[in-house]
N, C-alpha and C. Protein backbone atom coordinates (compact mmCIF):
# COMPACT_ATOMS: atom_id res chain seq x y z
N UNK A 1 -34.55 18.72 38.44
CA UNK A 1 -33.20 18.37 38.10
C UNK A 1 -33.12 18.12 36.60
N UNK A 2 -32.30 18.88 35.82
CA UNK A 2 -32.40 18.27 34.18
C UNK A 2 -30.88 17.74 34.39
N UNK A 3 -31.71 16.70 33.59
CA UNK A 3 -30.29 15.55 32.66
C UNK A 3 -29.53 15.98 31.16
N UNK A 4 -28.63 16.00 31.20
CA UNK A 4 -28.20 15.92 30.31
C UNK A 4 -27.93 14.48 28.83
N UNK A 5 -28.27 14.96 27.96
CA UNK A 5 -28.52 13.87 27.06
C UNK A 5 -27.22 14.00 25.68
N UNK A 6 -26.53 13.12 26.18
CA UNK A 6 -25.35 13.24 25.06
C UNK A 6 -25.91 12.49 23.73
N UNK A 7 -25.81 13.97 22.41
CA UNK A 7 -26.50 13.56 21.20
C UNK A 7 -25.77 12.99 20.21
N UNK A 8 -24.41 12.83 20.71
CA UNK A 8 -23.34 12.84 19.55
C UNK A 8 -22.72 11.24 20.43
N UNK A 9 -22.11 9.88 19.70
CA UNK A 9 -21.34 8.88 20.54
C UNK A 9 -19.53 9.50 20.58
N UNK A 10 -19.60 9.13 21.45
CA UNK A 10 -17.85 9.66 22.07
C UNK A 10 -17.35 8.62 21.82
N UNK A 11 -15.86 8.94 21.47
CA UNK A 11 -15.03 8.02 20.92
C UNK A 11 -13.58 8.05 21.64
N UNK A 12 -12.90 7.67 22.24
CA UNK A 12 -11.85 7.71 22.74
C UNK A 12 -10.67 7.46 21.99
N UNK A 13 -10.16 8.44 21.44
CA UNK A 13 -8.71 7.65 20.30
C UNK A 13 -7.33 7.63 21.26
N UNK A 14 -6.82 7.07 20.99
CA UNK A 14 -5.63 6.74 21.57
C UNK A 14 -4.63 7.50 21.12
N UNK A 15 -3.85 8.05 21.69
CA UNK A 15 -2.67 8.39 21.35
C UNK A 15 -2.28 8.40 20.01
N UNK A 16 -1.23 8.94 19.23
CA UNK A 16 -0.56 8.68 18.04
C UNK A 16 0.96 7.86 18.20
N UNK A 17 1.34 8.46 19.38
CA UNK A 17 2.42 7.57 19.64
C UNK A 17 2.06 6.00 19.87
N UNK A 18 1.12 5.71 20.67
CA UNK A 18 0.47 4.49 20.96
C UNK A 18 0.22 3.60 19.92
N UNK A 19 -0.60 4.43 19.13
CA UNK A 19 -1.27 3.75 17.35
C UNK A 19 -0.14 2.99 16.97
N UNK A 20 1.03 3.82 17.06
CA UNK A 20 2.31 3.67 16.01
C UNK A 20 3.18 2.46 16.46
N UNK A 21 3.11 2.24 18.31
CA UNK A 21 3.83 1.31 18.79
C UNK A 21 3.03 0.06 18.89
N UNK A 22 1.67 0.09 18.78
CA UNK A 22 0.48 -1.20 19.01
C UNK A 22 0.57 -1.56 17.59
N UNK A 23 0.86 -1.32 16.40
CA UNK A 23 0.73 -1.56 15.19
C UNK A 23 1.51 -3.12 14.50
N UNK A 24 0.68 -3.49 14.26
CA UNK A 24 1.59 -5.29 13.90
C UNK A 24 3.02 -5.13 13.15
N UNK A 25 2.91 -4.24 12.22
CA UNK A 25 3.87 -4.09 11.42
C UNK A 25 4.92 -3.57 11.73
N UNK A 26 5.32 -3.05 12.94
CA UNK A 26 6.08 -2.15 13.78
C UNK A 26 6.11 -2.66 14.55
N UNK A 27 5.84 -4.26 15.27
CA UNK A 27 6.44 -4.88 16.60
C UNK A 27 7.91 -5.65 16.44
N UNK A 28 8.56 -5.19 17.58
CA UNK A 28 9.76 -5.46 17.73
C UNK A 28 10.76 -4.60 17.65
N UNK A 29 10.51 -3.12 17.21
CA UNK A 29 10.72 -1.90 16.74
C UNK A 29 11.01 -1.41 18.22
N UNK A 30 12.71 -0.86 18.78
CA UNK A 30 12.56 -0.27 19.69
C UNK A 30 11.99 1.17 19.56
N UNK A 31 12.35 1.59 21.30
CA UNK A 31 11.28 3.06 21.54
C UNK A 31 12.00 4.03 20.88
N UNK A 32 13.31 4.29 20.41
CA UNK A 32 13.96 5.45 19.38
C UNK A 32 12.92 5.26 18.16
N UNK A 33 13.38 3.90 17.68
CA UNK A 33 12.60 4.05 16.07
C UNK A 33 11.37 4.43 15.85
N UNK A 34 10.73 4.14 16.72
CA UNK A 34 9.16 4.40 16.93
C UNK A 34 8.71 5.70 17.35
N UNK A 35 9.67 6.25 18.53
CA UNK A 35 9.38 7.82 18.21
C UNK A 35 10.09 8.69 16.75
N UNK A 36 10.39 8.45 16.37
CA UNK A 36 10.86 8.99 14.88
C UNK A 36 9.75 8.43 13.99
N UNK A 37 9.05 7.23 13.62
CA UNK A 37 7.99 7.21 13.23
C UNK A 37 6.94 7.89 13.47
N UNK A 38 6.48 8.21 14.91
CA UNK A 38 5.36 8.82 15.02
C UNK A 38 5.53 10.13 14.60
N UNK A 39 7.01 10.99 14.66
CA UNK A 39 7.54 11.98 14.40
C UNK A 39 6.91 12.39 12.79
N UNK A 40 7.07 11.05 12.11
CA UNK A 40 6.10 11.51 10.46
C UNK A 40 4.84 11.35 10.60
N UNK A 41 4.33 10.71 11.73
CA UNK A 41 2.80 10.01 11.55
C UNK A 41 1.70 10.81 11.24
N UNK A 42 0.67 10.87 10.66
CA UNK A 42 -0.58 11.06 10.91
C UNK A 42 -2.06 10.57 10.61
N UNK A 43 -2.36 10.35 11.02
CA UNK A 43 -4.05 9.53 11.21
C UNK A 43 -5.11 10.24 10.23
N UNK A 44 -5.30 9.14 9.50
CA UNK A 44 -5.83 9.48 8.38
C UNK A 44 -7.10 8.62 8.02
N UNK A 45 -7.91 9.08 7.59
CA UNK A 45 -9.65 8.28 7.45
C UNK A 45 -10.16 8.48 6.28
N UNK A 46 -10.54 7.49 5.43
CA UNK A 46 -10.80 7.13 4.22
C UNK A 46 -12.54 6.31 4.09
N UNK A 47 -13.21 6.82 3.37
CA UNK A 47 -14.78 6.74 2.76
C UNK A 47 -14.40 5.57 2.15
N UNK A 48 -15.78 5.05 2.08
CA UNK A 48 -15.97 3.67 1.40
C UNK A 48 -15.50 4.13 -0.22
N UNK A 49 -14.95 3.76 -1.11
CA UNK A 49 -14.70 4.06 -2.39
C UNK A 49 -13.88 4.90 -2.51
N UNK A 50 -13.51 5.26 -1.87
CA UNK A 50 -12.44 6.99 -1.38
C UNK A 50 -11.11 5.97 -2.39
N UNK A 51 -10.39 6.81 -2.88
CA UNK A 51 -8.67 6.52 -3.49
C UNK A 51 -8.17 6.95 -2.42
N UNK A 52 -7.11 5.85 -2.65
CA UNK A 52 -5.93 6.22 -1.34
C UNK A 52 -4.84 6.50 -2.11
N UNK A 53 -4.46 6.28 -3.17
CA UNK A 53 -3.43 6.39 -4.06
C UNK A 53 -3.21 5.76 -4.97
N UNK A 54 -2.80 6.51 -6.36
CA UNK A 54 -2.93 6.15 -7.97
C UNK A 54 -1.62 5.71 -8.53
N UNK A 55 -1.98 4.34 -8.96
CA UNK A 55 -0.74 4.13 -10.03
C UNK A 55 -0.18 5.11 -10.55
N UNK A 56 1.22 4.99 -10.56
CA UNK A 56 2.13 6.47 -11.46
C UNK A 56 2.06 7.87 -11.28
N UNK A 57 1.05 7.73 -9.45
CA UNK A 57 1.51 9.19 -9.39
C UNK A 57 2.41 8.89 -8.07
N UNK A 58 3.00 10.20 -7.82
CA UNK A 58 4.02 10.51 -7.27
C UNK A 58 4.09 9.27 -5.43
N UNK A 59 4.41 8.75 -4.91
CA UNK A 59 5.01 8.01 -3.95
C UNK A 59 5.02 9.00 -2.49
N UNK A 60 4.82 9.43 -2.06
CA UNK A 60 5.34 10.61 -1.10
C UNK A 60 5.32 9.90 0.73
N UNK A 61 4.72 8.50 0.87
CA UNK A 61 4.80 7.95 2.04
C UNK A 61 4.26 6.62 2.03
N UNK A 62 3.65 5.88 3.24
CA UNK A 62 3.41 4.88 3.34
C UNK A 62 1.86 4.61 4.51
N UNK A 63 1.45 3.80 4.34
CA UNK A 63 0.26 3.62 4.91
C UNK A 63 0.31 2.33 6.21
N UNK A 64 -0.45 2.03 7.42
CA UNK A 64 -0.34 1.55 8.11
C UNK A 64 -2.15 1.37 8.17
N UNK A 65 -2.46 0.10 7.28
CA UNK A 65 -4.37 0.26 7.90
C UNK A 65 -4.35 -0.41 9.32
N UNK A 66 -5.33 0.12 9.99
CA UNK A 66 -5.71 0.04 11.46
C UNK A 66 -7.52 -0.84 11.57
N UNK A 67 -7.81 0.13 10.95
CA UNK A 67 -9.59 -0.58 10.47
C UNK A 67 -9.89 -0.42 8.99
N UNK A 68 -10.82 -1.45 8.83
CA UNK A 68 -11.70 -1.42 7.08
C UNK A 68 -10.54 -2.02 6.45
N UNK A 69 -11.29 -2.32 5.31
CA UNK A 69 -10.50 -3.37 3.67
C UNK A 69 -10.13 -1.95 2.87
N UNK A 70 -8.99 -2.28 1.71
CA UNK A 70 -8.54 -1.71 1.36
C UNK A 70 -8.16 -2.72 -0.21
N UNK A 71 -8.53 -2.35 -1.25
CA UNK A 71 -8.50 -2.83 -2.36
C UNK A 71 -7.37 -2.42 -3.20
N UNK A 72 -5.99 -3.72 -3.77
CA UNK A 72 -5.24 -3.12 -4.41
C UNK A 72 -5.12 -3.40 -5.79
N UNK A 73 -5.18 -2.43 -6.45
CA UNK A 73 -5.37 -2.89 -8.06
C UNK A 73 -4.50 -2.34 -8.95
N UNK A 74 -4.11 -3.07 -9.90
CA UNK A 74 -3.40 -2.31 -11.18
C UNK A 74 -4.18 -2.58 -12.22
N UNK A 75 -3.48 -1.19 -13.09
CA UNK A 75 -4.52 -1.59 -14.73
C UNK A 75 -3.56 -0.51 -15.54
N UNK A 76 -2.39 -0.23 -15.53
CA UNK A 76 -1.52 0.61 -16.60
C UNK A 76 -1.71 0.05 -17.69
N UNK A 77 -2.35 0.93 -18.46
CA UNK A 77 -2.73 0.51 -19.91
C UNK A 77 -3.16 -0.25 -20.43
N UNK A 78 -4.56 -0.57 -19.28
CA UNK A 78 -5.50 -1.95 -19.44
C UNK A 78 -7.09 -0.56 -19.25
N UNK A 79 -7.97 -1.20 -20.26
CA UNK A 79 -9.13 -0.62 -20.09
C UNK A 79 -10.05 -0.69 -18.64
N UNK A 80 -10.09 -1.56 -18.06
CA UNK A 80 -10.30 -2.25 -16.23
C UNK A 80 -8.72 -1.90 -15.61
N UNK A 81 -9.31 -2.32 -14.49
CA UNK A 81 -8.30 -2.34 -13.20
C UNK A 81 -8.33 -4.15 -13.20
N UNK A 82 -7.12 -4.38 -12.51
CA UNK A 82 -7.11 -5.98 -12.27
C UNK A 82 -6.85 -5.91 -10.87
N UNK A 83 -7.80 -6.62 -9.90
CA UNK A 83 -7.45 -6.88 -8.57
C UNK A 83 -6.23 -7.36 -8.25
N UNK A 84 -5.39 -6.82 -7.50
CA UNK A 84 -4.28 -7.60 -6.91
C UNK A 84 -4.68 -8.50 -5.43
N UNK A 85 -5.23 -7.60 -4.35
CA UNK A 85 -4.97 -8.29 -3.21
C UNK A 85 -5.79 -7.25 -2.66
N UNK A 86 -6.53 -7.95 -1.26
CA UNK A 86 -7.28 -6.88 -0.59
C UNK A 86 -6.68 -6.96 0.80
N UNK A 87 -6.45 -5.99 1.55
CA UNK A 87 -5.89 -5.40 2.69
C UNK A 87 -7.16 -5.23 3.79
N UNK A 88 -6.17 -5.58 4.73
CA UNK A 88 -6.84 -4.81 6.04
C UNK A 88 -6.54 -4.55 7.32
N UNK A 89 -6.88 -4.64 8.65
CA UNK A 89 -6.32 -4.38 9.81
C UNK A 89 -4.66 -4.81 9.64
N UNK A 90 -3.68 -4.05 10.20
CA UNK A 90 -2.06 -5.09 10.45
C UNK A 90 -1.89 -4.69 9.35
N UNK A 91 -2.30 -4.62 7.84
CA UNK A 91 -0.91 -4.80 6.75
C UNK A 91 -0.31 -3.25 6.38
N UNK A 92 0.20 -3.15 5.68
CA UNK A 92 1.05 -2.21 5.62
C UNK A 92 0.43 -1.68 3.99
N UNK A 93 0.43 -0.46 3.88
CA UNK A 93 0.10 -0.43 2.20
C UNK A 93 0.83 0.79 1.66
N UNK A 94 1.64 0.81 0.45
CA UNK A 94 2.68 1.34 0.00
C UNK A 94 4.06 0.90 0.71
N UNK A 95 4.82 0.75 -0.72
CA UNK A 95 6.33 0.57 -0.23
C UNK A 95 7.63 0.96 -1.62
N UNK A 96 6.52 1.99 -2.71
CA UNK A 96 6.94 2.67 -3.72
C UNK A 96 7.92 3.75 -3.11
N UNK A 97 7.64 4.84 -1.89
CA UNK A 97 8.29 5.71 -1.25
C UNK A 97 9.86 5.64 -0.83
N UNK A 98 10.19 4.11 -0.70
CA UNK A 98 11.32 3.93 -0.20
C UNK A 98 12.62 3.52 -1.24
N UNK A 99 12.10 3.42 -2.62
CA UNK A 99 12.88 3.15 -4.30
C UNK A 99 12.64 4.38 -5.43
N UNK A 100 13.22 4.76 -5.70
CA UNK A 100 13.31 5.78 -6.35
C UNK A 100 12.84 4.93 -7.99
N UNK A 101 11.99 5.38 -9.02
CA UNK A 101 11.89 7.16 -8.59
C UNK A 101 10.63 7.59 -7.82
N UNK A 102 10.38 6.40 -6.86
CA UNK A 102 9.29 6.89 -6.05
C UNK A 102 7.83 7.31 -7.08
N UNK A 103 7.19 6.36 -7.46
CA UNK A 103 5.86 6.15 -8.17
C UNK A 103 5.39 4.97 -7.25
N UNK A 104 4.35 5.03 -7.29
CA UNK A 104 2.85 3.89 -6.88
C UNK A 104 3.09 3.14 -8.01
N UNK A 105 3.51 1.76 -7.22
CA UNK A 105 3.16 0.77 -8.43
C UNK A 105 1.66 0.02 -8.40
N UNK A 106 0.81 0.78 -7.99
CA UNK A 106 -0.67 -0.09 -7.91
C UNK A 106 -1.53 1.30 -7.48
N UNK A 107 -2.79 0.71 -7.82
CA UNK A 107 -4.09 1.62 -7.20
C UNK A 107 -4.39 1.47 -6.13
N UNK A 108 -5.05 1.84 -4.67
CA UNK A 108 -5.46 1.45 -4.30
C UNK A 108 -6.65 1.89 -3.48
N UNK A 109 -7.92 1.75 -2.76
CA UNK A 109 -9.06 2.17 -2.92
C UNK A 109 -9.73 1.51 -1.99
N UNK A 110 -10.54 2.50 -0.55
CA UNK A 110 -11.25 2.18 0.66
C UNK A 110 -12.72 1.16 -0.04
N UNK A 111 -12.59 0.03 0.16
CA UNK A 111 -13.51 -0.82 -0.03
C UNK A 111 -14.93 -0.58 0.78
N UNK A 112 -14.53 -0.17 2.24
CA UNK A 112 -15.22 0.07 3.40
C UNK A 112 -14.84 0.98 3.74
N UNK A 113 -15.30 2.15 4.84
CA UNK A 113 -14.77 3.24 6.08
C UNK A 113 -13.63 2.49 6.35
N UNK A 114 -12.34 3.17 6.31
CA UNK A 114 -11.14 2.90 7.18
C UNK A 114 -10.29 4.10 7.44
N UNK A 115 -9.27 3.28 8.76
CA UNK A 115 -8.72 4.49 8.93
C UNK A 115 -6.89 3.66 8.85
N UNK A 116 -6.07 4.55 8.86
CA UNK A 116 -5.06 4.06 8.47
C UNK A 116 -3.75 5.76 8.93
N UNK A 117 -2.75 4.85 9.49
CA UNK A 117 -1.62 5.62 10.26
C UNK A 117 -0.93 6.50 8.92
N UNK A 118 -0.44 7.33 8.47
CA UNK A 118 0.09 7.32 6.80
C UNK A 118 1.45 8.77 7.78
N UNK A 119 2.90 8.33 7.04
CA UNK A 119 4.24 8.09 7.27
C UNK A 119 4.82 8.67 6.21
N UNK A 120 5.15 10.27 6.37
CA UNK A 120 5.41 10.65 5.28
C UNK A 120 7.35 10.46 5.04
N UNK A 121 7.22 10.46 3.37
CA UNK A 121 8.84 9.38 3.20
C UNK A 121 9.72 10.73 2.78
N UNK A 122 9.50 11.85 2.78
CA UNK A 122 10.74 12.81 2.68
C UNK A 122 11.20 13.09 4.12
N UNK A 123 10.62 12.63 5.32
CA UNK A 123 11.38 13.17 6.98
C UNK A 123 11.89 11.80 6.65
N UNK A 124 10.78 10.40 6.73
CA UNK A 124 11.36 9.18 6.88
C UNK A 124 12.92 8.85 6.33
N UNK A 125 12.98 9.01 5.31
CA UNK A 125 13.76 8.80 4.22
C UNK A 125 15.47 9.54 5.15
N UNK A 126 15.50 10.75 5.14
CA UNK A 126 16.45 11.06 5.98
C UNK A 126 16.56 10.45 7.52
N UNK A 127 15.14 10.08 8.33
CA UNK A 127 16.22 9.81 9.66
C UNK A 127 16.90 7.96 9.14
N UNK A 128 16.13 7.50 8.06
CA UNK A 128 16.43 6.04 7.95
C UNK A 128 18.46 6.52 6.96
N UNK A 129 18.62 7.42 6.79
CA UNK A 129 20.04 7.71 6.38
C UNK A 129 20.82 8.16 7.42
N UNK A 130 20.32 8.73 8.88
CA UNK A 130 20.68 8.71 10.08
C UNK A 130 21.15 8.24 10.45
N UNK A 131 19.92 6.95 11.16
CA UNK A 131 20.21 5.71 11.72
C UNK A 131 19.96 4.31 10.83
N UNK A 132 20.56 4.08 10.63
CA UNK A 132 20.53 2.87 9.66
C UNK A 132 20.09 1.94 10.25
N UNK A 133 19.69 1.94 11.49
CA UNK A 133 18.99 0.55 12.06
C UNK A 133 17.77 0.66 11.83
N UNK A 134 16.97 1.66 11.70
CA UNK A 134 15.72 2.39 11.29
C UNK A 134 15.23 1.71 10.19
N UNK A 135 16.40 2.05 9.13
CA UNK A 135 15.93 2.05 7.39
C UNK A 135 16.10 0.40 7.75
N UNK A 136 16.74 -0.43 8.01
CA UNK A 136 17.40 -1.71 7.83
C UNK A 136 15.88 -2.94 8.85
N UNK A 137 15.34 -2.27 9.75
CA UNK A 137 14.04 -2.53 10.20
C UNK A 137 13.02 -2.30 9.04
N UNK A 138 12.93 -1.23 8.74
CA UNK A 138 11.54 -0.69 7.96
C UNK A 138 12.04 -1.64 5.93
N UNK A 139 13.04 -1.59 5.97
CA UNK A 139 13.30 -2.46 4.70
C UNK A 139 13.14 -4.29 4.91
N UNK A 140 13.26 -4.76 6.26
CA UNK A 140 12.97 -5.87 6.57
C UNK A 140 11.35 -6.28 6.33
N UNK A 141 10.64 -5.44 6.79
CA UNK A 141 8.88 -5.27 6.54
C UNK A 141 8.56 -5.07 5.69
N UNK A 142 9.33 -4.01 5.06
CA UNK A 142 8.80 -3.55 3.56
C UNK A 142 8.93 -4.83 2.68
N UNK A 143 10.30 -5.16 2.53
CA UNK A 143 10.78 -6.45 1.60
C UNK A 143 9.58 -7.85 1.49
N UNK A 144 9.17 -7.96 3.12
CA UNK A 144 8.07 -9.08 3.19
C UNK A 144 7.01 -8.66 2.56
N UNK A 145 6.48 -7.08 2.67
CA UNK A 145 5.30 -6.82 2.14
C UNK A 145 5.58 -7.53 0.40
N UNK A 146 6.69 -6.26 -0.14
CA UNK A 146 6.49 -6.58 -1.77
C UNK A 146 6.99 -8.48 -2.03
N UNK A 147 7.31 -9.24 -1.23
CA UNK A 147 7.18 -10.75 -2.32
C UNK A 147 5.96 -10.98 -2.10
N UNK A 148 4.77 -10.60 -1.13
CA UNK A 148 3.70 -10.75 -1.14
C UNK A 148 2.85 -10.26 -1.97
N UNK A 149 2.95 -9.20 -2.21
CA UNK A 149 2.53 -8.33 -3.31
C UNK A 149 3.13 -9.07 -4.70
N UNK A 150 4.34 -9.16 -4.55
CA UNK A 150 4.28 -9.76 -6.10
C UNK A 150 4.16 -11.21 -6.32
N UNK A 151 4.03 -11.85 -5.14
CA UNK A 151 3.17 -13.36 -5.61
C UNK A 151 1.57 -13.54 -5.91
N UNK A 152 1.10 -12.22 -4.51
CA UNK A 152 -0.44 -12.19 -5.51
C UNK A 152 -0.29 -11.64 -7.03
N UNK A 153 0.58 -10.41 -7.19
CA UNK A 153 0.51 -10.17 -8.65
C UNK A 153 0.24 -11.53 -9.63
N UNK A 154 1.03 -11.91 -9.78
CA UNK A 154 1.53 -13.59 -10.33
C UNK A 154 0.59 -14.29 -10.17
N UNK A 155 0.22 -14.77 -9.31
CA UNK A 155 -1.15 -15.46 -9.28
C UNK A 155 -2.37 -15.10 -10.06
N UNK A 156 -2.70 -13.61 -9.58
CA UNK A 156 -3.92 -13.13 -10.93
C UNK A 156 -3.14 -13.17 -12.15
N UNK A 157 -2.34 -12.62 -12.75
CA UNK A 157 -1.74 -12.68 -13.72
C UNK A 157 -2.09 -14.01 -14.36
N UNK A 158 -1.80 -15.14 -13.56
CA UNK A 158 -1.77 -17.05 -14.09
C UNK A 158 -3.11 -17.05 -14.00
N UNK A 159 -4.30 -16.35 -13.69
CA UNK A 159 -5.81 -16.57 -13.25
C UNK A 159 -6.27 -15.87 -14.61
N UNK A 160 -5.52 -14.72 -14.91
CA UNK A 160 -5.97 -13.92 -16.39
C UNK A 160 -5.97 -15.15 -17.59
N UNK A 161 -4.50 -15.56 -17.54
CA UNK A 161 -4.19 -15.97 -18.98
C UNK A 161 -4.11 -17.67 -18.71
N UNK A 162 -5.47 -18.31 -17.75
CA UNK A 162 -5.34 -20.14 -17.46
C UNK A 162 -5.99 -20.19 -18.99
N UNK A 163 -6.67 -19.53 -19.19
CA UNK A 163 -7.59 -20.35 -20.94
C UNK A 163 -6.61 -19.86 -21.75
N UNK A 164 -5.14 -19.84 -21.73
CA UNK A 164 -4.21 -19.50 -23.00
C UNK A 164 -4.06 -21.26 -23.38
N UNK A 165 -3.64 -21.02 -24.87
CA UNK A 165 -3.56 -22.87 -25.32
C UNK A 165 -1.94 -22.91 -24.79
N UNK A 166 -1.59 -24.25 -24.43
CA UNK A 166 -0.18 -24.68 -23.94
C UNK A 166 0.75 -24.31 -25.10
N UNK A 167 1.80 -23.62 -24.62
CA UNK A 167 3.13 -23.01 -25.37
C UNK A 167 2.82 -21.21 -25.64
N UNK A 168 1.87 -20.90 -25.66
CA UNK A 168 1.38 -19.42 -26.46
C UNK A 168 1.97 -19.19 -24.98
N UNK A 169 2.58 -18.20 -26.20
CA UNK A 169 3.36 -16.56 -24.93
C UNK A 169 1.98 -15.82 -24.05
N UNK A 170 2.32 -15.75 -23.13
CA UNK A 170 1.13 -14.75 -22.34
C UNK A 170 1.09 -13.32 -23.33
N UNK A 171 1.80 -12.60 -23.75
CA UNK A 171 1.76 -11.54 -24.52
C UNK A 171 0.62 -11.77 -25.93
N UNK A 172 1.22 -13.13 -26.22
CA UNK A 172 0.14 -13.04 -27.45
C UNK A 172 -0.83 -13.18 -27.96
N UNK A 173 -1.62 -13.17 -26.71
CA UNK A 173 -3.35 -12.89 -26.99
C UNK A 173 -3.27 -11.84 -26.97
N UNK A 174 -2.80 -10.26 -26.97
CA UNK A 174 -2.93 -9.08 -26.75
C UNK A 174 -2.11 -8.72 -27.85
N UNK A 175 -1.67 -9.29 -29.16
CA UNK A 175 -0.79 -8.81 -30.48
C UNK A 175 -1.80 -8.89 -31.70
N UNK A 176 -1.93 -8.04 -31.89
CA UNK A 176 -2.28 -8.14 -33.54
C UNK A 176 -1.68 -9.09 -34.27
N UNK A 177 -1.81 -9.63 -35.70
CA UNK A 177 -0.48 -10.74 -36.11
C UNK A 177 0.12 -9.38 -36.66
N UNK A 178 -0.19 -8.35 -37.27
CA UNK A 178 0.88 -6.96 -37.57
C UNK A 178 1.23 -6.31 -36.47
N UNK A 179 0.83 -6.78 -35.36
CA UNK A 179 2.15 -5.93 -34.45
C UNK A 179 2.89 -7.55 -33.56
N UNK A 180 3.15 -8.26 -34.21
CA UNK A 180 4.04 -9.57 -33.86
C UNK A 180 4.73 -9.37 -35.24
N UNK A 181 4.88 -8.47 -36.10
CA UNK A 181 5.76 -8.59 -37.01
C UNK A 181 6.95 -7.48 -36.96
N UNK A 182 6.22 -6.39 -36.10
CA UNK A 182 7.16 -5.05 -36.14
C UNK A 182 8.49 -4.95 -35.02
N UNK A 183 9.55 -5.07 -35.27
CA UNK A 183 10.86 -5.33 -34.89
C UNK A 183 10.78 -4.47 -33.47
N UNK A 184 11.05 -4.29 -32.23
CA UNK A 184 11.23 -3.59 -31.22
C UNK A 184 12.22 -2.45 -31.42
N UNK A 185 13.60 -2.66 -32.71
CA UNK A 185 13.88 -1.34 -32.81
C UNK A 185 13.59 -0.70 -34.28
N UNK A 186 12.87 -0.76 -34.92
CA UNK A 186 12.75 -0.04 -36.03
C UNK A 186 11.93 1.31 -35.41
């Protein structure tokens, strides 16, 4: 009698519709909105160090991580990147897609193997002009994401510049004293 010896581990994935309705960020979301989400969805898997998407380039959807950390950073016209906030299972990442003119306002970058739902925003974008209960849900989530996002901003920001002396502008450790003299419109 020969046995068979499975060489490879099997993995059972779930559904895409399923992914999309089990997802933290999407509970409470009836079954219309959610099939129109899955309608953009697709399942997407990211390498340890892998980019998921670059400051100032183009915006084109939104991310849903499922597994692994996810590192968000800015550095526009800084020699480093500055950590913002690190992500993971449940949060949501991007919410540039839904404000014109649609740019990434941050870096962001697979810390670990992850995988993550990603929602592309040119179908989205029209059915949320459809049904407005859609856009008016997905702007309720989104909105919570960015004050979160911009209170961690703020926080590193106050973590950069704690050794400034009391009264100095945050700007002016980064001025020459000849470029604190040159007028903004000359």
């Amino acid at each position: 009698m020969k046995t068979q010896i499975n060489t490879h581990q099997e993995t059972e994935v779930e559904p895409l519709s399923t992914r999309v309705a089990l997802h933290p960020v999407l509970a409470g979301m009836n079954h219309t909105q959610l099939a129109l989400l899955t309608d953009c969805a697709v399942a997407r898997h990211f390498d340890a160090n892998q980019k998921i998407l670059g400051e100032g380039e183009f915006a084109n959807g939104f991310y849903l991580i499922e597994t692994g950390k996810v590192a968000l950073e800015s550095g526009a016209g800084l020699n480093e990147s500055i950590p913002i906030q690190i992500l993971g299972p449940g949060d949501l990442l991007g919410w540039s897609w839904m404000f014109p003119p649609y740019v990434w306002q941050f870096t962001a970058r697979a810390i670990e193997p992850c995988t993550a739902l990603f929602f592309y925003a040119a179908i989205l974008r029209e059915y949320c002009e459809k049904d407005h209960s859609l856009g008016y849900e997905l702007l309720k989530r989104i909105s919570s994401v960015m004050v979160t996002r911009l209170q961690a901003a703020h926080d590193q920001m106050l973590s950069l510049h704690s050794n400034r002396r009391v009264g100095e502008p945050f700007m002016a450790r980064r001025r020459s004293p000849a470029t604190t003299q040159i007028s903004a419109y000359q």
